[in-house]
C-alpha atoms as a PDB file:
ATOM      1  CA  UNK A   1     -64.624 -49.714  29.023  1.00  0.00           C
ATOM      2  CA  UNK A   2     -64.276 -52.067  32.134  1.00  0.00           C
ATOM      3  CA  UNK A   3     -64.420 -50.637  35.569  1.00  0.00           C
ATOM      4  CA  UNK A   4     -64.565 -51.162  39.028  1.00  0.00           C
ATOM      5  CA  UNK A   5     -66.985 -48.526  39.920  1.00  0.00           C
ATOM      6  CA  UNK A   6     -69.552 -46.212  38.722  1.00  0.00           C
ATOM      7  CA  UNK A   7     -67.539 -43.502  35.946  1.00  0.00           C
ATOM      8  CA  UNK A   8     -68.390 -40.733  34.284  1.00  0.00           C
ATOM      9  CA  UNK A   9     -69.213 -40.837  30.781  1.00  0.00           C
ATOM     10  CA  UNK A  10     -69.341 -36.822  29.928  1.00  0.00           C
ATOM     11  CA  UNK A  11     -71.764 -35.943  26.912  1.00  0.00           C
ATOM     12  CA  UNK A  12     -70.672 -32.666  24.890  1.00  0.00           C
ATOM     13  CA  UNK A  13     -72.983 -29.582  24.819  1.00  0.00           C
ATOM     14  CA  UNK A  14     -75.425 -29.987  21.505  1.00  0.00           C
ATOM     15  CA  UNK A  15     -73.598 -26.677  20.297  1.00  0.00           C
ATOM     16  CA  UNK A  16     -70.218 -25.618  20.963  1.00  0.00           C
ATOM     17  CA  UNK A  17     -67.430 -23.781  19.335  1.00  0.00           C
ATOM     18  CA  UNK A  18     -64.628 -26.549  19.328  1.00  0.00           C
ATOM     19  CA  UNK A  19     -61.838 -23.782  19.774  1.00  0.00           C
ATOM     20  CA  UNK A  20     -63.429 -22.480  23.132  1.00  0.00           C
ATOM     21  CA  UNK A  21     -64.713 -25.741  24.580  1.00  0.00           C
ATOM     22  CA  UNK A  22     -61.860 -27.103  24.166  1.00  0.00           C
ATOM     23  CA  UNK A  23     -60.060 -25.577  28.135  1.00  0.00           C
ATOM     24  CA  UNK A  24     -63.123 -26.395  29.419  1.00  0.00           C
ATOM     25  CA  UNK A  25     -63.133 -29.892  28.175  1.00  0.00           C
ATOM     26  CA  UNK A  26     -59.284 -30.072  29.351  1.00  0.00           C
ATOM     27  CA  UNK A  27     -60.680 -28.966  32.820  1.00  0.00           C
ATOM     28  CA  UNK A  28     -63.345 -31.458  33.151  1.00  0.00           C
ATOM     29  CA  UNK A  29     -61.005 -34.542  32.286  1.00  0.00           C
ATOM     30  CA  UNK A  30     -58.574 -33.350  34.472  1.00  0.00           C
ATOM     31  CA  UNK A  31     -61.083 -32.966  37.499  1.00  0.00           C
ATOM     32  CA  UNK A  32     -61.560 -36.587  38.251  1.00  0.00           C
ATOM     33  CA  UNK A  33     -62.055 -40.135  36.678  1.00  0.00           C
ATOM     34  CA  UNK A  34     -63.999 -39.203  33.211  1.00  0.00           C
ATOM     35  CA  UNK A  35     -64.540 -42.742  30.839  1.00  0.00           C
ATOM     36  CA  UNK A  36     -65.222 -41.114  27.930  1.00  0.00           C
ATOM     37  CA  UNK A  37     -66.634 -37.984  25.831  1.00  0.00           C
ATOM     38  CA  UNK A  38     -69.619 -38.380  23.198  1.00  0.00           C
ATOM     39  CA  UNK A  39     -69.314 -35.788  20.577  1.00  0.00           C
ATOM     40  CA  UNK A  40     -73.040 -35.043  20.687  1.00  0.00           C
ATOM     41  CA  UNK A  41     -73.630 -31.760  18.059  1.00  0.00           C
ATOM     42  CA  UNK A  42     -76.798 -31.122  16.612  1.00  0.00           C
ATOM     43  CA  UNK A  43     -78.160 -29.707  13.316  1.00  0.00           C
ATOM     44  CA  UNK A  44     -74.780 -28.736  12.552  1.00  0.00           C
ATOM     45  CA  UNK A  45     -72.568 -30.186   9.066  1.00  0.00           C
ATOM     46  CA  UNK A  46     -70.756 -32.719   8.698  1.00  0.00           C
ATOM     47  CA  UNK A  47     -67.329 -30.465   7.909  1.00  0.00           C
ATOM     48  CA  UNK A  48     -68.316 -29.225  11.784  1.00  0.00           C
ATOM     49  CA  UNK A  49     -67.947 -32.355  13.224  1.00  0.00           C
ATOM     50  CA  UNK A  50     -65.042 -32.875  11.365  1.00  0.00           C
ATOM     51  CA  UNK A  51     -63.025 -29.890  12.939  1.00  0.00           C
ATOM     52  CA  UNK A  52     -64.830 -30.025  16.675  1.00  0.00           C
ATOM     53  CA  UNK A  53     -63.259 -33.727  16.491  1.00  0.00           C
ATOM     54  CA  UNK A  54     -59.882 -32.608  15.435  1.00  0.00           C
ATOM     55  CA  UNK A  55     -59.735 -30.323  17.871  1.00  0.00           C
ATOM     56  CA  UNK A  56     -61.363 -32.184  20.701  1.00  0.00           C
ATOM     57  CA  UNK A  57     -60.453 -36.049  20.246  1.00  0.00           C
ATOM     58  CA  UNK A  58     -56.693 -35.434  20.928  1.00  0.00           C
ATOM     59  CA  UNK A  59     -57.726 -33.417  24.371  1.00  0.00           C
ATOM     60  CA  UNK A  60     -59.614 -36.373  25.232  1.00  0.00           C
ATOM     61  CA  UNK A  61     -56.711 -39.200  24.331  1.00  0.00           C
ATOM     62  CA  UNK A  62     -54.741 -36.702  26.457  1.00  0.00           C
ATOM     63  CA  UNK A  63     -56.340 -38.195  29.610  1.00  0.00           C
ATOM     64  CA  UNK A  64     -57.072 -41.461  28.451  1.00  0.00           C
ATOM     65  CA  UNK A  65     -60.914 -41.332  28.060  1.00  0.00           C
ATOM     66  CA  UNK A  66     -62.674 -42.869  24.733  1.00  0.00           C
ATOM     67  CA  UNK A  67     -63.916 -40.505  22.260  1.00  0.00           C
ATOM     68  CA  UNK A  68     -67.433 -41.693  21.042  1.00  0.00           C
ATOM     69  CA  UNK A  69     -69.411 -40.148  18.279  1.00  0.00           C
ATOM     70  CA  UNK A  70     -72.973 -39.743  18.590  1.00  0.00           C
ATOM     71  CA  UNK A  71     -74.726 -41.354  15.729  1.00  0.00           C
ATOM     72  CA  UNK A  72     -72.395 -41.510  12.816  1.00  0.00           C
ATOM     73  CA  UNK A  73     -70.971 -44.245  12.885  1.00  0.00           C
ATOM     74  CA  UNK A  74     -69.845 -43.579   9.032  1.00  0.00           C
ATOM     75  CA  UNK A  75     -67.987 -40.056  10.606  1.00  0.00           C
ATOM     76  CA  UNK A  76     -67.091 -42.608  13.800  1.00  0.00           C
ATOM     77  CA  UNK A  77     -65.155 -44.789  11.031  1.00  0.00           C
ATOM     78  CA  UNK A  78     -63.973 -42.122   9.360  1.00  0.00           C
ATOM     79  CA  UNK A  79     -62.282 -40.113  11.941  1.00  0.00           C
ATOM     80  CA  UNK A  80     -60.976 -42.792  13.714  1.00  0.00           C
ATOM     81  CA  UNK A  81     -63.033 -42.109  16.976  1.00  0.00           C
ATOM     82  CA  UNK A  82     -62.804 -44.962  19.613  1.00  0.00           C
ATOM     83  CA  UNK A  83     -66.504 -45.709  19.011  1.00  0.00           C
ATOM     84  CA  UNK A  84     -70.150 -44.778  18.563  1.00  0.00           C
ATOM     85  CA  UNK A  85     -73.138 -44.350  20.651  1.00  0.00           C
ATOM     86  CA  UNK A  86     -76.588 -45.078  18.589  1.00  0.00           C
ATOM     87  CA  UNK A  87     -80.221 -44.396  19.213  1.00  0.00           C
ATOM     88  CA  UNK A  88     -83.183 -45.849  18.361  1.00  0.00           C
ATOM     89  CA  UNK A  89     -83.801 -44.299  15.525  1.00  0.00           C
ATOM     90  CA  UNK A  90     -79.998 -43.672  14.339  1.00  0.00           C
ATOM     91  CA  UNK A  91     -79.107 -46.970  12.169  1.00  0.00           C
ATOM     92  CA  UNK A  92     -78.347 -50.257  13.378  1.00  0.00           C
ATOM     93  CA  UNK A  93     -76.382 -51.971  15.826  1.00  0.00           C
ATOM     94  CA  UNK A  94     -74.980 -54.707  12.737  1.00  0.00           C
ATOM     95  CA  UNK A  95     -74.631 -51.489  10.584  1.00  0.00           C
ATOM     96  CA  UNK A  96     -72.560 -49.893  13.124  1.00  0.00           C
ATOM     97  CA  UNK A  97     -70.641 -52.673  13.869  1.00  0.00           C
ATOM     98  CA  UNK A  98     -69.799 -53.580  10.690  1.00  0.00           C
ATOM     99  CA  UNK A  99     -68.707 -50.402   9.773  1.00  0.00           C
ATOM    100  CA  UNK A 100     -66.391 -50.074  13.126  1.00  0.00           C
ATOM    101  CA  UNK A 101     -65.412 -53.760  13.307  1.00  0.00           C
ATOM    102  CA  UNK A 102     -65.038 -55.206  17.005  1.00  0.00           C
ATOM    103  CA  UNK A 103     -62.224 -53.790  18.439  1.00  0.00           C
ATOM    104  CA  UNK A 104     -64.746 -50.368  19.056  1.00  0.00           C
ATOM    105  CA  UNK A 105     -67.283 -49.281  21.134  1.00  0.00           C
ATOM    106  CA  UNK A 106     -70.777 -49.821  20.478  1.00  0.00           C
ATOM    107  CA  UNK A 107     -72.932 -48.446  22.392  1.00  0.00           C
ATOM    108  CA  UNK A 108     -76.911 -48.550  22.219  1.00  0.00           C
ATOM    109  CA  UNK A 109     -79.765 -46.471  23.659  1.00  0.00           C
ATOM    110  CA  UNK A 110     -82.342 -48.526  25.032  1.00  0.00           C
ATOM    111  CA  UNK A 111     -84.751 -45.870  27.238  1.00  0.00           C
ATOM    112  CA  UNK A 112     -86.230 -47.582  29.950  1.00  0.00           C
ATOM    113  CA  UNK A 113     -86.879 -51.036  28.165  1.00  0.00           C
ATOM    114  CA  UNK A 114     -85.370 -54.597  29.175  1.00  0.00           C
ATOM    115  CA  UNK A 115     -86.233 -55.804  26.406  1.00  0.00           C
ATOM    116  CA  UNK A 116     -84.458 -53.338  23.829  1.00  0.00           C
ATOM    117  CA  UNK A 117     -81.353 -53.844  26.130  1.00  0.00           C
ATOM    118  CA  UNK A 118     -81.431 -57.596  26.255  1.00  0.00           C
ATOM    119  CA  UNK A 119     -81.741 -57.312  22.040  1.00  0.00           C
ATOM    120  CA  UNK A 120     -78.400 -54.933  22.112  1.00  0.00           C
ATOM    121  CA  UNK A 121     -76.326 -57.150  24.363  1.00  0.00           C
ATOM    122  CA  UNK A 122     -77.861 -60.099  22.335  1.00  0.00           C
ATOM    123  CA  UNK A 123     -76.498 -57.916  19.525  1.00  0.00           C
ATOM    124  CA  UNK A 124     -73.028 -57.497  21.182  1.00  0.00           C
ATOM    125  CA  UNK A 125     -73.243 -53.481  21.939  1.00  0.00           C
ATOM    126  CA  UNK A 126     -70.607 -53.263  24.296  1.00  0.00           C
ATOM    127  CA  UNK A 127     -72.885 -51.052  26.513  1.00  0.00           C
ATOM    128  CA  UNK A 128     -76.930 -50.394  27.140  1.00  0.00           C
ATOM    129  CA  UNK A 129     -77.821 -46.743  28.347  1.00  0.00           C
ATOM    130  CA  UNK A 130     -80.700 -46.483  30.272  1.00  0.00           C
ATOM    131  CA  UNK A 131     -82.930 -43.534  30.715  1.00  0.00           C
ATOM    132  CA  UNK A 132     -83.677 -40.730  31.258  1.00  0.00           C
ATOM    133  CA  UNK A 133     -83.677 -41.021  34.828  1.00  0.00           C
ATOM    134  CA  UNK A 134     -84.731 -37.219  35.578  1.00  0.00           C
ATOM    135  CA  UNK A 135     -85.895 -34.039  33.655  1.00  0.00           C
ATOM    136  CA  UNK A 136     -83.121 -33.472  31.699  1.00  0.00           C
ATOM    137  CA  UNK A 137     -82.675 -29.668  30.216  1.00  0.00           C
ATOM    138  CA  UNK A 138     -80.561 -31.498  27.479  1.00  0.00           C
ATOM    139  CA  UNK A 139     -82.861 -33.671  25.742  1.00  0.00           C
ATOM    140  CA  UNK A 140     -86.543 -33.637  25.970  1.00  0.00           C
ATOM    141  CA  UNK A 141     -87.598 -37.290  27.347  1.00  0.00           C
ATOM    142  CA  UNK A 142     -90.170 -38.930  25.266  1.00  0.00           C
ATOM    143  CA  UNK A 143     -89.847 -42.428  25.690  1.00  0.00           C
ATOM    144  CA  UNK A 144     -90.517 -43.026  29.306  1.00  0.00           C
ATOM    145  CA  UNK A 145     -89.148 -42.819  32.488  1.00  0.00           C
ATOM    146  CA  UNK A 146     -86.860 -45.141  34.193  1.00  0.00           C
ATOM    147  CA  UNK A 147     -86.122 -46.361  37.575  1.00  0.00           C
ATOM    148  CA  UNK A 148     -83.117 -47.434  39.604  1.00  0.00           C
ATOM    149  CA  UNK A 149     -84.463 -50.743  39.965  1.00  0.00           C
ATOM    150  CA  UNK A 150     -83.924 -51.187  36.244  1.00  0.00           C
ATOM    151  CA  UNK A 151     -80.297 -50.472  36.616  1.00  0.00           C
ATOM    152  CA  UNK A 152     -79.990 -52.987  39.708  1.00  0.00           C
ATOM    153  CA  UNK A 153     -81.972 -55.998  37.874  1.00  0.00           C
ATOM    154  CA  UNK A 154     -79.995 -55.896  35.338  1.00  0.00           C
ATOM    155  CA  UNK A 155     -76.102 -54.992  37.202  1.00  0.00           C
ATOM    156  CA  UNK A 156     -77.014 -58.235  39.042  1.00  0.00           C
ATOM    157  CA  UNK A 157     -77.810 -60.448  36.109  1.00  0.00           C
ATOM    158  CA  UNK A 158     -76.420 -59.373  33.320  1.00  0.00           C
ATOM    159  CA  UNK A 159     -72.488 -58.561  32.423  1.00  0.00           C
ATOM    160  CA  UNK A 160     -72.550 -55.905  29.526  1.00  0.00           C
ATOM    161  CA  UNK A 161     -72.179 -52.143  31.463  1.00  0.00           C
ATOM    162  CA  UNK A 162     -75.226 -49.752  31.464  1.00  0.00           C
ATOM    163  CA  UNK A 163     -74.953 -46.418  31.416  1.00  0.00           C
ATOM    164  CA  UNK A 164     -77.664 -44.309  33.163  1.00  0.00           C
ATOM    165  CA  UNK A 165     -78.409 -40.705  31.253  1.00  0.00           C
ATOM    166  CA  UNK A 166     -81.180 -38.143  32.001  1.00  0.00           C
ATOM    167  CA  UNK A 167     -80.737 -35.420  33.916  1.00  0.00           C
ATOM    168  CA  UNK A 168     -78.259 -37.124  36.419  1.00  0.00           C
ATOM    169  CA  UNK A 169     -76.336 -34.486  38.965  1.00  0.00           C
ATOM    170  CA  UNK A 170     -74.665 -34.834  41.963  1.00  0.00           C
ATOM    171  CA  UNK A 171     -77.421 -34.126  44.295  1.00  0.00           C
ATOM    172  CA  UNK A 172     -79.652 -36.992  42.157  1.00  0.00           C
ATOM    173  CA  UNK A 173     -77.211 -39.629  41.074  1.00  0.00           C
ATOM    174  CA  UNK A 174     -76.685 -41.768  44.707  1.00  0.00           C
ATOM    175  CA  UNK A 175     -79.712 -44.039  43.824  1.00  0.00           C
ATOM    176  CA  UNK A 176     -78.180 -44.912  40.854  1.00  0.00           C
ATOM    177  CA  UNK A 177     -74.437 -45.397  41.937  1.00  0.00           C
ATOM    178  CA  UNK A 178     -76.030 -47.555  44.599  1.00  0.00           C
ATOM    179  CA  UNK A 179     -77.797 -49.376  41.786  1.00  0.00           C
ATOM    180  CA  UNK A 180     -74.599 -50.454  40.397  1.00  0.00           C
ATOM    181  CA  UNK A 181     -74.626 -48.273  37.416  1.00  0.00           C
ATOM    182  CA  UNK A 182     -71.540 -48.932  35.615  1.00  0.00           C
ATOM    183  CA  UNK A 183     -71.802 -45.043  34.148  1.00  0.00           C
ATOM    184  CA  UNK A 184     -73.624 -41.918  34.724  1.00  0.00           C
ATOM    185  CA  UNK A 185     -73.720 -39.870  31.643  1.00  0.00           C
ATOM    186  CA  UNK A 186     -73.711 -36.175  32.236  1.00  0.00           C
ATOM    187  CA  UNK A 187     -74.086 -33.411  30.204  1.00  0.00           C
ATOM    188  CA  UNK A 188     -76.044 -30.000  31.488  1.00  0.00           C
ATOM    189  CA  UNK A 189     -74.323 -30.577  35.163  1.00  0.00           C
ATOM    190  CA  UNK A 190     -71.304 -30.234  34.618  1.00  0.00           C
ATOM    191  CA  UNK A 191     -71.167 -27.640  31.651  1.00  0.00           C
ATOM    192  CA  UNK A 192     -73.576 -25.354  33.221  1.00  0.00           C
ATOM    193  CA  UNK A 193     -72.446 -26.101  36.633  1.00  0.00           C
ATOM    194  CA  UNK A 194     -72.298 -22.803  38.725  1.00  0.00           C
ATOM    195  CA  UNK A 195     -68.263 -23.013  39.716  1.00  0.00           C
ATOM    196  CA  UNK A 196     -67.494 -25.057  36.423  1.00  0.00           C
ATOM    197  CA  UNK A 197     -66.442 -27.989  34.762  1.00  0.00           C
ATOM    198  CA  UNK A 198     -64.197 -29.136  36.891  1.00  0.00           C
ATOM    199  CA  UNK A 199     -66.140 -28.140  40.176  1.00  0.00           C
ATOM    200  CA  UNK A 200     -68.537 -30.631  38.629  1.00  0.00           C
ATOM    201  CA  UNK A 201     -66.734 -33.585  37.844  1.00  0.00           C
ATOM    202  CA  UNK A 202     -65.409 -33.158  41.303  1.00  0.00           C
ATOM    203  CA  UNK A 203     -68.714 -33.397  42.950  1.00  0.00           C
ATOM    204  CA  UNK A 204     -69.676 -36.226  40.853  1.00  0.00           C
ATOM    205  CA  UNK A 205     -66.352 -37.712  42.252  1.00  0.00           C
ATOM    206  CA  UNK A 206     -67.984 -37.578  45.488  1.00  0.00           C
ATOM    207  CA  UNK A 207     -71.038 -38.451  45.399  1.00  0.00           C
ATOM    208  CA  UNK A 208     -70.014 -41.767  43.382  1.00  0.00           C
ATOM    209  CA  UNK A 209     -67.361 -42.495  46.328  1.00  0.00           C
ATOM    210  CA  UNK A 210     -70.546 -41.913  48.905  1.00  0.00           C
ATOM    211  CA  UNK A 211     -72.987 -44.229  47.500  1.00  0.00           C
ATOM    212  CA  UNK A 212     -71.034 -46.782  46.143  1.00  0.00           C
ATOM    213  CA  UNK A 213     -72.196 -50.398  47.200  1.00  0.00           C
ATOM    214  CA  UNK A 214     -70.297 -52.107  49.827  1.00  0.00           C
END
């Protein structure tokens, strides 16, 4: 997942019908420069994160983004997604790694703590997310709020990528671009964006070329 500038790491809607998501996924990817998808679907089986990934992964290899799981690791492994992004309170990073091996990414949710993040990298995760950064109408924040200056102190000392996530939209993000966040995660902007997916990942495109350090 190297870079040269701030990407776009798009999160899935928590509930989606894989069938119809599926053009608007194909839209968003081919708006602008997406990193990668997390399959993020909640309180739904296991046999429907089976089929949204069939259907979904191969629109996502289409434009050469990652396909991360949210989570599951064990589905990760098992339908040979590109990685897995873990929280807190969703298994281990050794448990997730052993189960994927090294050649995919880890990824680890650290809120707004250094510390949790310097224990991940410590770890090998092969990226921190920060956050959330704003009100999110995603995912209700409950471990604190972070600040750009969490995302700069640690872009200038320390090499594994963080991703900033919470609430992040075009009109909000410049602070962190200018940070040197090495993704903005994005869910709610660019689904429910008023002009679409595409519209979104467009304006993102912007806004990242705007505020990007010099």
């Amino acid at each position: 997942m190297a870079q040269f500038a701030t990407r776009l790491y798009l999160i899935t809607p928590p509930d989606l019908d894989p069938a119809a998501f599926s053009p608007l996924l194909d839209a968003a990817l081919g708006a602008g420069d997406v990193a990668c998808v997390q399959l993020r679907l909640k309180n739904v089986s296991d046999d429907a994160i089976r089929r949204a990934t069939e259907i979904l992964m191969p629109v996502v290899h289409k434009h050469d983004a990652a396909f991360l799981m949210n989570d599951r690791a064990d589905l990760a492994r098992e339908l040979d997604c590109d990685g897995v992004h873990i929280g807190q309170e969703d298994g281990t990073l050794a448990d997730a790694r052993r189960l994927l091996g090294r050649e995919r990414i880890v990824g680890v949710t650290c809120h707004a703590s250094r510390d949790l993040a310097f224990e991940a990298a410590e770890g090998g995760a092969d990226y921190v997310a920060f956050g959330a950064f704003f009100p999110s109408t995603t995912k209700a924040v409950t471990k604190g709020h972070a600040e750009p200056d969490l995302i700069a102190d640690w872009s200038s000392h320390i090499t594994v990528p963080c991703v900033a996530i919470g609430g992040i939209a075009p009109e909000n993000c410049g602070a962190l671009v200018a940070a040197g966040a090495d993704f903005l995660a994005v869910s709610g902007a660019v689904w429910n964006h008023p002009q679409g997916p595409a519209a979104a990942v467009k304006a993102f495109a912007a806004a990242i070329k705007a505020n990007l350090p010099v």
